[in-house]
N, C-alpha and C. Protein backbone atom coordinates (compact mmCIF):
# COMPACT_ATOMS: atom_id res chain seq x y z
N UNK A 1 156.19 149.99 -116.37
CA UNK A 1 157.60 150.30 -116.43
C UNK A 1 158.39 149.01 -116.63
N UNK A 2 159.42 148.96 -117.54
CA UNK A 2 159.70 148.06 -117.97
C UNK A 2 161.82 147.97 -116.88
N UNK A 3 161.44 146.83 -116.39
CA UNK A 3 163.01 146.71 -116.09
C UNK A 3 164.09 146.73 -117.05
N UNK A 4 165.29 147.05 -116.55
CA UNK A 4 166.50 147.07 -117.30
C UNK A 4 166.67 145.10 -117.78
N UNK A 5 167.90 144.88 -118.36
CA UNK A 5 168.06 143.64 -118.35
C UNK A 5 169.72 143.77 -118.13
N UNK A 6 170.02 142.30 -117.82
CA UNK A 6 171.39 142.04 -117.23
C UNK A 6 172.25 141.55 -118.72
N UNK A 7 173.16 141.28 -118.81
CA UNK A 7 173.90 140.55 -120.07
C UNK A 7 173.77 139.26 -120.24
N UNK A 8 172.67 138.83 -119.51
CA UNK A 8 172.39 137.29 -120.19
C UNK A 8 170.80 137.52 -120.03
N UNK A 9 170.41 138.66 -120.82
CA UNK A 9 168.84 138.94 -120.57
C UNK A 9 167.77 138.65 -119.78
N UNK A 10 168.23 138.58 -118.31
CA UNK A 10 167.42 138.59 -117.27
C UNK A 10 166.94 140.30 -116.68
N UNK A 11 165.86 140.03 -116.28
CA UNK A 11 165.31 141.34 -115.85
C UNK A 11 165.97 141.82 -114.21
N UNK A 12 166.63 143.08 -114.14
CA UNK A 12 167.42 143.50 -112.99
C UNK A 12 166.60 144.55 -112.50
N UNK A 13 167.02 144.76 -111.21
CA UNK A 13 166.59 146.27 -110.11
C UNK A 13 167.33 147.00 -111.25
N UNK A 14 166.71 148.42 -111.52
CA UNK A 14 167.34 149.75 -111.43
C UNK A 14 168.71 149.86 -110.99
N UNK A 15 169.46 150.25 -111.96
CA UNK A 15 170.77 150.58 -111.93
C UNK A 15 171.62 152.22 -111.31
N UNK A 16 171.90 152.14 -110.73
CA UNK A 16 171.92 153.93 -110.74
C UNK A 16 173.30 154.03 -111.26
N UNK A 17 173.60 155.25 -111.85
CA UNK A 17 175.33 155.20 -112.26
C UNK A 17 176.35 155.04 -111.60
N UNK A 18 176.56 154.69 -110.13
CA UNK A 18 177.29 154.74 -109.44
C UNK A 18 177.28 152.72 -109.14
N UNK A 19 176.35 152.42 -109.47
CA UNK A 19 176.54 151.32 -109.39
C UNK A 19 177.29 150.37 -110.74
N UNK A 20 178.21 149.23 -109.88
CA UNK A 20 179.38 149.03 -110.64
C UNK A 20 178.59 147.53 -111.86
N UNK A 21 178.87 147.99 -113.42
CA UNK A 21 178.41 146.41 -113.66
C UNK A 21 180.13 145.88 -114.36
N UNK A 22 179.61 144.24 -114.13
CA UNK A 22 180.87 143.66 -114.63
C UNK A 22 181.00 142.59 -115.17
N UNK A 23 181.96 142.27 -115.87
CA UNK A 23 181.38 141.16 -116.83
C UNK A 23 182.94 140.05 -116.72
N UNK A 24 182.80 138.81 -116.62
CA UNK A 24 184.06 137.93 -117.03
C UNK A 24 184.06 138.04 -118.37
N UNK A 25 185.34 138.23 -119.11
CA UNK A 25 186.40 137.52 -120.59
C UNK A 25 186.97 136.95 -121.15
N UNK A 26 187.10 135.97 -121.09
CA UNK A 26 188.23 135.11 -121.97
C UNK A 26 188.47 135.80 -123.26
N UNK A 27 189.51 135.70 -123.36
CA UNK A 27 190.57 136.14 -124.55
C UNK A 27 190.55 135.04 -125.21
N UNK A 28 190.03 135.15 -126.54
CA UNK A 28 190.18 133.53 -127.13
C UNK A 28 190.93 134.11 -128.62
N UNK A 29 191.48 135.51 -128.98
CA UNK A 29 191.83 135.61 -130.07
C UNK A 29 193.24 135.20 -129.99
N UNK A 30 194.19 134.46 -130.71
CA UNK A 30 195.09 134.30 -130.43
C UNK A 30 196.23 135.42 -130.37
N UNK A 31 196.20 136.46 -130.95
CA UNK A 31 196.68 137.36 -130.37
C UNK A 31 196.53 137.64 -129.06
N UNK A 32 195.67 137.69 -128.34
CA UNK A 32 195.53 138.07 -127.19
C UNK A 32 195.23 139.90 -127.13
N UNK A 33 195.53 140.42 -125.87
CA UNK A 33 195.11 141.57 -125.84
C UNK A 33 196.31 142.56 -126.54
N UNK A 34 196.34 142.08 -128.02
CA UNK A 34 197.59 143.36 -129.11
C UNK A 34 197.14 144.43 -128.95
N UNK A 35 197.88 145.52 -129.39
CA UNK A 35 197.67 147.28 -129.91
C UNK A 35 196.55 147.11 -130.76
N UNK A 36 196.23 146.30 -131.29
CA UNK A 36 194.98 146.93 -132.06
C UNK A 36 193.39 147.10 -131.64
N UNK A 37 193.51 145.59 -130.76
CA UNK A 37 192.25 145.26 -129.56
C UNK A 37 192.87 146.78 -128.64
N UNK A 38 193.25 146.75 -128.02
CA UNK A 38 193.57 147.89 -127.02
C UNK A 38 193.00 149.54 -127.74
N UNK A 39 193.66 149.72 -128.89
CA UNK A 39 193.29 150.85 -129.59
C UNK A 39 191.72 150.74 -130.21
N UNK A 40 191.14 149.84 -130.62
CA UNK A 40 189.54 149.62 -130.29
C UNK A 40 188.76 149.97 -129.06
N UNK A 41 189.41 149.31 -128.45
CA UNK A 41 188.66 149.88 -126.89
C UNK A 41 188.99 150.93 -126.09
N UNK A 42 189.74 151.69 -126.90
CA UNK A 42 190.08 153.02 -126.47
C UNK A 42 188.96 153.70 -128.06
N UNK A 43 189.06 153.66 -128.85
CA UNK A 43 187.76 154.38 -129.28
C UNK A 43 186.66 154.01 -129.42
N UNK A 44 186.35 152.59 -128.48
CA UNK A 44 184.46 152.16 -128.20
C UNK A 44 184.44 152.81 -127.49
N UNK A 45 184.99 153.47 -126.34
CA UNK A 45 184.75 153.60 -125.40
C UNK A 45 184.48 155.51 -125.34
N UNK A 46 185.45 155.84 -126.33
CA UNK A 46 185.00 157.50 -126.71
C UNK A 46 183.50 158.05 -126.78
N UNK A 47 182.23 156.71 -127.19
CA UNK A 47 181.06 156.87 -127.53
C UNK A 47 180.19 156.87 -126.33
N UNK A 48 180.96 156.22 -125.04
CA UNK A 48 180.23 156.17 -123.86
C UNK A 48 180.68 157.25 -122.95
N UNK A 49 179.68 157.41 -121.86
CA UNK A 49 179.95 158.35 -120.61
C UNK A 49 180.07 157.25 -119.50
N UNK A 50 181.16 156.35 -119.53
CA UNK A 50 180.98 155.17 -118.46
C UNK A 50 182.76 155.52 -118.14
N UNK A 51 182.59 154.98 -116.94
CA UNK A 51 184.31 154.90 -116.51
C UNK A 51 184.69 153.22 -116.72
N UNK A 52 185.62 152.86 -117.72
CA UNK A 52 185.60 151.08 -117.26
C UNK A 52 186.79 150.97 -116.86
N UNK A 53 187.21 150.07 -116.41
CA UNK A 53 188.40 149.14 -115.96
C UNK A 53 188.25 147.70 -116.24
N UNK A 54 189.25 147.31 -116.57
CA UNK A 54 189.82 145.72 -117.42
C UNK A 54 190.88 145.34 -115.99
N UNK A 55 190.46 144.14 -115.28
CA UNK A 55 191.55 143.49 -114.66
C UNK A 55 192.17 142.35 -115.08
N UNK A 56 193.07 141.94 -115.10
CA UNK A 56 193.95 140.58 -114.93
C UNK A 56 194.53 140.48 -113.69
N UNK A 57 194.56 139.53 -113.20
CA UNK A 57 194.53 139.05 -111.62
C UNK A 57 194.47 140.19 -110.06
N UNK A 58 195.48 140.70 -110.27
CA UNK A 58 195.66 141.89 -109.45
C UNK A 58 196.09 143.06 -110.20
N UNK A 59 195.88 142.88 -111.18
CA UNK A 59 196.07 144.51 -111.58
C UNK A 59 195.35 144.69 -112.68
N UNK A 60 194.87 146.14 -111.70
CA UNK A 60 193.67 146.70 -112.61
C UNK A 60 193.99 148.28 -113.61
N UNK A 61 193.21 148.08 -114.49
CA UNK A 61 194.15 149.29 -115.56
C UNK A 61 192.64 149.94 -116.22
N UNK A 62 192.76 151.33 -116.56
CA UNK A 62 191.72 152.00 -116.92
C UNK A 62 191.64 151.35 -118.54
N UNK A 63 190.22 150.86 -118.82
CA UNK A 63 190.11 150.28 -120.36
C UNK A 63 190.44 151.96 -121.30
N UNK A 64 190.58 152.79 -120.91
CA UNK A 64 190.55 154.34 -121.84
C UNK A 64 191.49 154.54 -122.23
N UNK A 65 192.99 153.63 -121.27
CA UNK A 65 194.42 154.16 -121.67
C UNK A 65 194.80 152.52 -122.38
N UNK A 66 195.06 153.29 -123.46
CA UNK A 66 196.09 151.91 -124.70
C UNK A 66 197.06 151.76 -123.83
N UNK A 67 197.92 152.65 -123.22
CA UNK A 67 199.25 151.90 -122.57
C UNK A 67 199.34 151.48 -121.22
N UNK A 68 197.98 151.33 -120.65
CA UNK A 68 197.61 150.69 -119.54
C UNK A 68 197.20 149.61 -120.12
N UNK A 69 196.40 149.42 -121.15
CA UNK A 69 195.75 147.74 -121.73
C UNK A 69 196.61 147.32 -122.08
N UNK A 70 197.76 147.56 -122.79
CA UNK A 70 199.07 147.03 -123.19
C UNK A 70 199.95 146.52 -121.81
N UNK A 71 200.13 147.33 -121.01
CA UNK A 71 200.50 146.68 -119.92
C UNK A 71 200.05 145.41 -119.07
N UNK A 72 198.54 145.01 -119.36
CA UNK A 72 198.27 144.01 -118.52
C UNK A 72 198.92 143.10 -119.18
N UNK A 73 199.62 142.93 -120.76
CA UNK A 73 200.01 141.78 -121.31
C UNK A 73 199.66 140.57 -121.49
N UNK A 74 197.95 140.25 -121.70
CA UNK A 74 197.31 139.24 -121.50
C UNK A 74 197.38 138.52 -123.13
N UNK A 75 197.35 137.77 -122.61
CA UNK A 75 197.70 136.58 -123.80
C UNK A 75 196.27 135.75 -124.51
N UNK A 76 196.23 135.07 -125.39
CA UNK A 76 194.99 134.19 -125.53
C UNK A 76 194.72 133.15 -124.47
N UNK A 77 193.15 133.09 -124.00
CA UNK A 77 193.18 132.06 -123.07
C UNK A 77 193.06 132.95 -121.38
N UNK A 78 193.65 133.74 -121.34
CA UNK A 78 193.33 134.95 -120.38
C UNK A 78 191.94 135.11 -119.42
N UNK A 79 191.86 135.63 -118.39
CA UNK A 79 190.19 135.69 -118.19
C UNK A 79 190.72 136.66 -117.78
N UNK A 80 189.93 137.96 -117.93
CA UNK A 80 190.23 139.41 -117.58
C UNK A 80 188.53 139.81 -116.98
N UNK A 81 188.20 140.64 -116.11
CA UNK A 81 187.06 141.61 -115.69
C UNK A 81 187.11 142.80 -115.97
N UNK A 82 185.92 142.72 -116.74
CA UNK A 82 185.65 144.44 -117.35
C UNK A 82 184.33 144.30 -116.21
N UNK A 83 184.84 146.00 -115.93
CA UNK A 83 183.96 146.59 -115.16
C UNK A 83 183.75 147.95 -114.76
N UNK A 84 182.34 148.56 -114.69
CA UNK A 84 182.08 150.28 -115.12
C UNK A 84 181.26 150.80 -114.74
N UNK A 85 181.21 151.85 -114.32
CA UNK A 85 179.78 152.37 -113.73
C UNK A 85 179.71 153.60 -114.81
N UNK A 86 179.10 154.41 -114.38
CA UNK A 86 178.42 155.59 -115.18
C UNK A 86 177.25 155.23 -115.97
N UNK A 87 175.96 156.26 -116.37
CA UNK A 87 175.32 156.35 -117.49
C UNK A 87 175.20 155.15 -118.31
N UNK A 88 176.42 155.00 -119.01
CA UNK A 88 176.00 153.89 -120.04
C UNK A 88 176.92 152.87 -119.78
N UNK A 89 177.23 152.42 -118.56
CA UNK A 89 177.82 151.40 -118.00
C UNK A 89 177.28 149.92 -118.97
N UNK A 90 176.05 149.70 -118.67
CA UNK A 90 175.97 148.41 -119.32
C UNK A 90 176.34 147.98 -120.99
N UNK A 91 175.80 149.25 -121.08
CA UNK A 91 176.80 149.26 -123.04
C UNK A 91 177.58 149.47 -122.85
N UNK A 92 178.65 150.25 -122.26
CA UNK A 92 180.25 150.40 -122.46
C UNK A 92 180.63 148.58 -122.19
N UNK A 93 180.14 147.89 -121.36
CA UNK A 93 180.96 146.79 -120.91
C UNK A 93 180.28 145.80 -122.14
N UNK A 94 179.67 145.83 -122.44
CA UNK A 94 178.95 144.78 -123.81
C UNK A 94 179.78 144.92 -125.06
N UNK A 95 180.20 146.62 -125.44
CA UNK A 95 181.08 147.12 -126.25
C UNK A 95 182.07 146.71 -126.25
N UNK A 96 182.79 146.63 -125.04
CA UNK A 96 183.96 146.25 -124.99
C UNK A 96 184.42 144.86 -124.94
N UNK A 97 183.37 144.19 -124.49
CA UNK A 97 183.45 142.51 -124.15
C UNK A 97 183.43 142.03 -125.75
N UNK A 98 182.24 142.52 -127.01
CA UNK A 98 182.43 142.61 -127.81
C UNK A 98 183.83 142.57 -128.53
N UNK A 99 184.28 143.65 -128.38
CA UNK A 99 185.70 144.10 -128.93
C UNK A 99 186.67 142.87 -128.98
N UNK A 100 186.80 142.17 -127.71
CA UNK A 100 187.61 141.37 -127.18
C UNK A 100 187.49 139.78 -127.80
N UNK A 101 185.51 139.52 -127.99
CA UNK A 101 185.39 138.54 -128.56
C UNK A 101 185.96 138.41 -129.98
N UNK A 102 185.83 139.64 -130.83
CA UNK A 102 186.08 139.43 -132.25
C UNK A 102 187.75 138.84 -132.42
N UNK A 103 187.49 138.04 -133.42
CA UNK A 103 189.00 137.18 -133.58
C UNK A 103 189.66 137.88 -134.75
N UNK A 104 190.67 138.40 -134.89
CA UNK A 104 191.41 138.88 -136.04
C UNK A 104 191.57 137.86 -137.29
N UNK A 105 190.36 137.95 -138.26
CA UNK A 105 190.85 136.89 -139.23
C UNK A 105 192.40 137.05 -139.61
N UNK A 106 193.19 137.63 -139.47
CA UNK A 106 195.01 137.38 -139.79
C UNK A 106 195.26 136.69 -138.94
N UNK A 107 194.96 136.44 -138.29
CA UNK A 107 195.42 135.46 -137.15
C UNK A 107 194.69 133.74 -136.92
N UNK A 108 194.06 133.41 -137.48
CA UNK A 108 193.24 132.34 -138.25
C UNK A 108 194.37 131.52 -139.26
């Protein structure tokens, strides 16, 4: 039986869905977290059965609602926590960390 792996490909215990995974972000696109990153991660996230949440310092906002990600108002340079349990927790948060890394070539 082969273990799961963590996001920096180390081998982990068994995950059960209730258990929470989470990942640090930096925002390095200079946009920061715009409507369009937000509306991405509102349809990566259509493909998973995971619940996530995106924080910036003290406030935490469901990654599913665009006008909750719009509200954290995070800028480039940002460190935000994505974090999710359910089923496909560890891909929803890779998906989304993803999302966040890509830089808008218009903004280059």
């Amino acid at each position: 039986m082969s273990l799961p792996h963590d996001l920096s490909g180390h081998q982990c215990p068994e995950l059960s869905p209730q258990d929470p995974v989470t990942l640090r972000v930096i925002l390095l696109d200079p946009g920061g977290l715009n409507l369009r990153k937000c509306v991405d991660i509102v349809h990566t996230l259509q493909r998973h059965r995971a619940q996530v949440t995106i924080r910036r310092d003290e406030r935490v906002e469901d990654a599913a609602s665009i006008l909750g990600l719009m509200s954290l108002a995070a800028p480039c340079g940002t460190e935000v926590l994505l974090s999710a349990t359910g089923p496909t927790a560890i891909a929803a948060v890779e998906d989304v960390a993803q999302v966040l890394a890509d830089i808008a070539l218009e903004t280059l």
